[in-house]
Protein backbone atom coordinates (compact mmCIF):
# COMPACT_ATOMS: atom_id res chain seq x y z
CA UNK A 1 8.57 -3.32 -20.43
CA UNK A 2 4.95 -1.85 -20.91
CA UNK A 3 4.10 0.20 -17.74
CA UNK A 4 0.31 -0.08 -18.89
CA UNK A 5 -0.41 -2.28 -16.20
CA UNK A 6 1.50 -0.21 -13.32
CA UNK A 7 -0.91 2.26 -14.10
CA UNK A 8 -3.91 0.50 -14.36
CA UNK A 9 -3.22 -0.69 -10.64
CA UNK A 10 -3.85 2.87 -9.49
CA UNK A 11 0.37 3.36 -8.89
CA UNK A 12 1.91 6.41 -9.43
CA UNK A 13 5.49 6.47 -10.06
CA UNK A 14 7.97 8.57 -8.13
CA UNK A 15 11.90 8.92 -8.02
CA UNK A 16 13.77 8.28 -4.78
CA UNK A 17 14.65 11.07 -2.76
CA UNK A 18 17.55 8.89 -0.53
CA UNK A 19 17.56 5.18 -1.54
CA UNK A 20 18.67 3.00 0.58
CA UNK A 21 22.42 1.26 0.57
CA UNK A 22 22.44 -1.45 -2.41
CA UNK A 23 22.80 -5.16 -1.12
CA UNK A 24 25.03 -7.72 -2.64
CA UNK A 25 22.19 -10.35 -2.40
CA UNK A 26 21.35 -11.98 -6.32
CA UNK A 27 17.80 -12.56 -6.63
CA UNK A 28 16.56 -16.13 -5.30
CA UNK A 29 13.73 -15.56 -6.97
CA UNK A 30 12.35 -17.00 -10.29
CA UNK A 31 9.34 -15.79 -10.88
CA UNK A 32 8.54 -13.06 -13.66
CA UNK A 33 7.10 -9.46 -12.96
CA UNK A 34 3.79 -10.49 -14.21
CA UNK A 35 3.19 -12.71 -11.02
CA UNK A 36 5.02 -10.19 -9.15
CA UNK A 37 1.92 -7.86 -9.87
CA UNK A 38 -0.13 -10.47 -9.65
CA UNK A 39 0.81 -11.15 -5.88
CA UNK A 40 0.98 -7.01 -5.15
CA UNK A 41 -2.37 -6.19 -6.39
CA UNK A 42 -3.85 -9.00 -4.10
CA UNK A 43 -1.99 -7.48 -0.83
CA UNK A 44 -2.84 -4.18 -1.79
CA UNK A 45 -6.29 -4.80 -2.20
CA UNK A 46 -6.22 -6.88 1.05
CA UNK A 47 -5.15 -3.82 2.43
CA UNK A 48 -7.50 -1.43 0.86
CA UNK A 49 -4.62 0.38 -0.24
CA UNK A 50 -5.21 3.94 -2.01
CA UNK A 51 -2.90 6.89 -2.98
CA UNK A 52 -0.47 4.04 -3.85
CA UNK A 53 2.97 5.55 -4.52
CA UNK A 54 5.76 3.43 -6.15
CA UNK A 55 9.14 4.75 -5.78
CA UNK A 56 12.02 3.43 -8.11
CA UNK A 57 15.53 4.24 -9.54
CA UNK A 58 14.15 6.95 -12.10
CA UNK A 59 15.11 10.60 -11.81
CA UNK A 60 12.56 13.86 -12.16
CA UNK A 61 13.47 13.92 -15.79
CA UNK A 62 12.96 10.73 -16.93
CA UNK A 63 9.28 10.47 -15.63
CA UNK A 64 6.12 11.96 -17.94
CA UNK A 65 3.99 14.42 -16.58
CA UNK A 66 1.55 11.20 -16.06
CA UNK A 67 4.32 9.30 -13.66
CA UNK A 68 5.04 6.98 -16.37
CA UNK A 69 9.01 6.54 -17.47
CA UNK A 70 9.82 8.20 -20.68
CA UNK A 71 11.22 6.00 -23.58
CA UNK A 72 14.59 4.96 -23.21
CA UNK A 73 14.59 6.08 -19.72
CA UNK A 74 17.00 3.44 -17.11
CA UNK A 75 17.10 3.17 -13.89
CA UNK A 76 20.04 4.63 -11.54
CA UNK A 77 19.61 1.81 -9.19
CA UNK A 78 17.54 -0.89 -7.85
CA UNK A 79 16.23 0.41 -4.71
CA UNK A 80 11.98 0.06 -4.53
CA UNK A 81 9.83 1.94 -2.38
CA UNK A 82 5.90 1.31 -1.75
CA UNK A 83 3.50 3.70 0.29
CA UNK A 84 0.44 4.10 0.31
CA UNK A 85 -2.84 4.25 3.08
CA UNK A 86 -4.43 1.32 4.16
CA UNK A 87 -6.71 -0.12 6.20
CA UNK A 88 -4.17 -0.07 9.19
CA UNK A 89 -2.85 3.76 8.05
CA UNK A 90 -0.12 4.64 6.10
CA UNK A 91 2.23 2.24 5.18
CA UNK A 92 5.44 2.23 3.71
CA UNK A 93 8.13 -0.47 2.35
CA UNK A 94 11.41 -0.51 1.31
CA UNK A 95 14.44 -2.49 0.21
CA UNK A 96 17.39 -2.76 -1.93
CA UNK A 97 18.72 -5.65 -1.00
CA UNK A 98 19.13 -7.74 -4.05
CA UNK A 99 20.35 -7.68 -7.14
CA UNK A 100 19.03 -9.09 -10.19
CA UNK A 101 20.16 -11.85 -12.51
CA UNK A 102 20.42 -9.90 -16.03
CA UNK A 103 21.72 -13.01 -17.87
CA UNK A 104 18.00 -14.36 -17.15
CA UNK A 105 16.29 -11.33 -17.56
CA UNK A 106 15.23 -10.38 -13.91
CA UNK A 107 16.52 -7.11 -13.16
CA UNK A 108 17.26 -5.53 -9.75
CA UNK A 109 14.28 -3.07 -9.04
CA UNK A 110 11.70 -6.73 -10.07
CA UNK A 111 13.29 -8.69 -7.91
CA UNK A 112 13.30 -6.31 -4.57
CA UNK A 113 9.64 -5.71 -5.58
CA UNK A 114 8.87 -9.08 -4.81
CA UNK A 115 10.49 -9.42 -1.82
CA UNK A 116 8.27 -6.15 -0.55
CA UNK A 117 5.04 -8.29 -2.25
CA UNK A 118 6.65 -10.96 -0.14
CA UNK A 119 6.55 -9.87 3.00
CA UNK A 120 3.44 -8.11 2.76
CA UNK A 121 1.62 -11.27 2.48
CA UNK A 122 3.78 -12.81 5.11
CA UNK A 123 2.75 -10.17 7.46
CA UNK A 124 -0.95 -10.82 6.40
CA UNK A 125 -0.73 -14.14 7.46
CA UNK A 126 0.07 -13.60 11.08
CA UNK A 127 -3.85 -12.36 11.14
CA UNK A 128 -4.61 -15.99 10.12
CA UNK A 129 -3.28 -17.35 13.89
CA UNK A 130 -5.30 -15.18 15.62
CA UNK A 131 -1.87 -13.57 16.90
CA UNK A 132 -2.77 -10.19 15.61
CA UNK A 133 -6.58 -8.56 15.28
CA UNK A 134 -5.99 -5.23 14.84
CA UNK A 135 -3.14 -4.66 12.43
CA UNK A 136 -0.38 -4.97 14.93
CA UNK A 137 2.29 -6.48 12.71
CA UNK A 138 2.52 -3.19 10.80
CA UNK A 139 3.52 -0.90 13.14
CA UNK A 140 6.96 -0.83 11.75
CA UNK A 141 6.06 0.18 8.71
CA UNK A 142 3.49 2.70 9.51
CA UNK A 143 4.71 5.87 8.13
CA UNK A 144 3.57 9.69 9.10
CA UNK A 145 0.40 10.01 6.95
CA UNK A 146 0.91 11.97 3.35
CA UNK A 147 -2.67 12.37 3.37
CA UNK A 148 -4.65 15.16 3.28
CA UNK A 149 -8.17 13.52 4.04
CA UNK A 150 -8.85 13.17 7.48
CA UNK A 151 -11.10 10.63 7.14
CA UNK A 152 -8.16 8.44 5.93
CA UNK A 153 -5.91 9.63 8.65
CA UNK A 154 -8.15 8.01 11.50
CA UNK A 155 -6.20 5.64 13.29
CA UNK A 156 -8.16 2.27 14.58
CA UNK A 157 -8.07 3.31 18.06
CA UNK A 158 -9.96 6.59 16.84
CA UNK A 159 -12.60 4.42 14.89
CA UNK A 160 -13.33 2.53 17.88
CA UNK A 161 -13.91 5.66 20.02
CA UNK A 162 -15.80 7.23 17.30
CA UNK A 163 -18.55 4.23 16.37
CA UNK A 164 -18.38 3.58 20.87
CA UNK A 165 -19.24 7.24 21.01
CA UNK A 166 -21.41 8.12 18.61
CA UNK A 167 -23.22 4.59 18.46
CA UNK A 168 -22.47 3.16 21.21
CA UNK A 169 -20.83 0.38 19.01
CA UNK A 170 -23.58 -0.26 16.62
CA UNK A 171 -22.06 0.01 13.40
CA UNK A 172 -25.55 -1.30 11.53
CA UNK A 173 -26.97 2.39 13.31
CA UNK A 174 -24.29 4.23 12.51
CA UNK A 175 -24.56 3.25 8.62
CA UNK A 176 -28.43 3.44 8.78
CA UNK A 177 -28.82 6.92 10.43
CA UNK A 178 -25.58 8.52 8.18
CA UNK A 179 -26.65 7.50 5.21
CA UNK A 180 -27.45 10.21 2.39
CA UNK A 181 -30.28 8.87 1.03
CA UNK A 182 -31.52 8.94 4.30
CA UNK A 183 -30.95 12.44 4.76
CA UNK A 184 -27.74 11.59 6.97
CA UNK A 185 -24.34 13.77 6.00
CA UNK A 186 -22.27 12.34 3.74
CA UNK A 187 -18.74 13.15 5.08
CA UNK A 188 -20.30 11.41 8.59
CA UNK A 189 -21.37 8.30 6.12
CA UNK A 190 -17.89 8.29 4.89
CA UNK A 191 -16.48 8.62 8.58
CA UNK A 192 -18.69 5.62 9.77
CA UNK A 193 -17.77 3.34 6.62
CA UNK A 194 -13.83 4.20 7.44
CA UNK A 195 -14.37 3.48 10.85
CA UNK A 196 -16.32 0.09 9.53
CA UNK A 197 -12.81 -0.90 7.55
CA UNK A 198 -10.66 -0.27 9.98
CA UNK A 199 -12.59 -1.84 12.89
CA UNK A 200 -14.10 -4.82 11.35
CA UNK A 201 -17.15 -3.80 12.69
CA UNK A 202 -20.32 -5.43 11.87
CA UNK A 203 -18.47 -7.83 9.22
């Protein structure tokens, strides 16, 4: 397949460092990796993922020096990995549960994509119940944060405090007085609109 699109989504290709225990699961699914894309570029942007990491069967050696597979490169399994920061913090998803149908042409690694795609819309949907408001249907896939900006680090509980503090909860201040063409610092601006994402606030 053409990668081309992978890496037009912002995705950066990695190898697996332990994947997890291959399932004997064939794929129930029938749709083709084009709509599997489709459906994980929607939850990631939902998300507001960034630093988007997408871990798969490859080793070091097969993968160019831009994260794309070399020619003739395969797979050593189907295992599939997704991480990345998001609104709610870092995130991360795995599975190798199923295999694919080869006779069809759905391999392995396209089919346990989907199910990841899957479930990150099913756990979207909780939020449309009104049984979750501040992300908690993640917290089992929050991961330690690979990050190294702080700014992306802050958890929502910290962007509350912060815009409370600072604010006293008046986001429309916050962004006014942080501004840069104000005057206002821009790493503060940046602080306030990461605070704005992960809060809701003001939306």
């Amino acid at each position: 397949m053409s990668w081309s699109r992978i890496n037009a989504m912002g995705i950066t290709l990695r190898p697996f460092d332990s994947p997890p225990p291959s399932g004997e699961t064939y794929s129930p699914f029938t749709a083709k990796l084009g709509d599997t894309l489709d459906l994980l570029g929607r939850e990631l942007d939902f998300l507001y993922a960034e630093h988007i990491v997408l871990q798969l069967g490859y080793r070091d050696r097969d993968l160019r020096l831009d994260g794309m597979p070399r020619a003739n490169s395969k797979m050593e399994h189907d295992a599939v990995a997704i991480a990345f920061d998001s609104k709610w913090g870092p995130l991360r998803y795995e599975t190798n549960e199923f295999v694919g149908r080869y006779y069809s042409g759905q391999e392995g690694w396209s089919t346990n994509l989907r199910a990841i795609a899957l479930a990150m819309e099913a756990l979207r949907k909780v939020d449309r119940y009104g049984v979750s408001k501040r992300g908690e249907q993640y917290t089992g896939w929050r991961q330690i944060p690979q990050t190294t900006d702080p700014i992306q680090r802050m958890t929502v509980t910290e962007a509350e405090a912060y815009i409370a503090g600072q604010w006293g909860g008046d986001i429309r201040k916050a962004l006014y007085e942080t501004h840069p063409d104000r005057g206002g610092d821009e790493t503060e601006f940046r602080k306030v609109q990461r605070a704005r994402e992960l809060t809701g606030a003001g939306l």
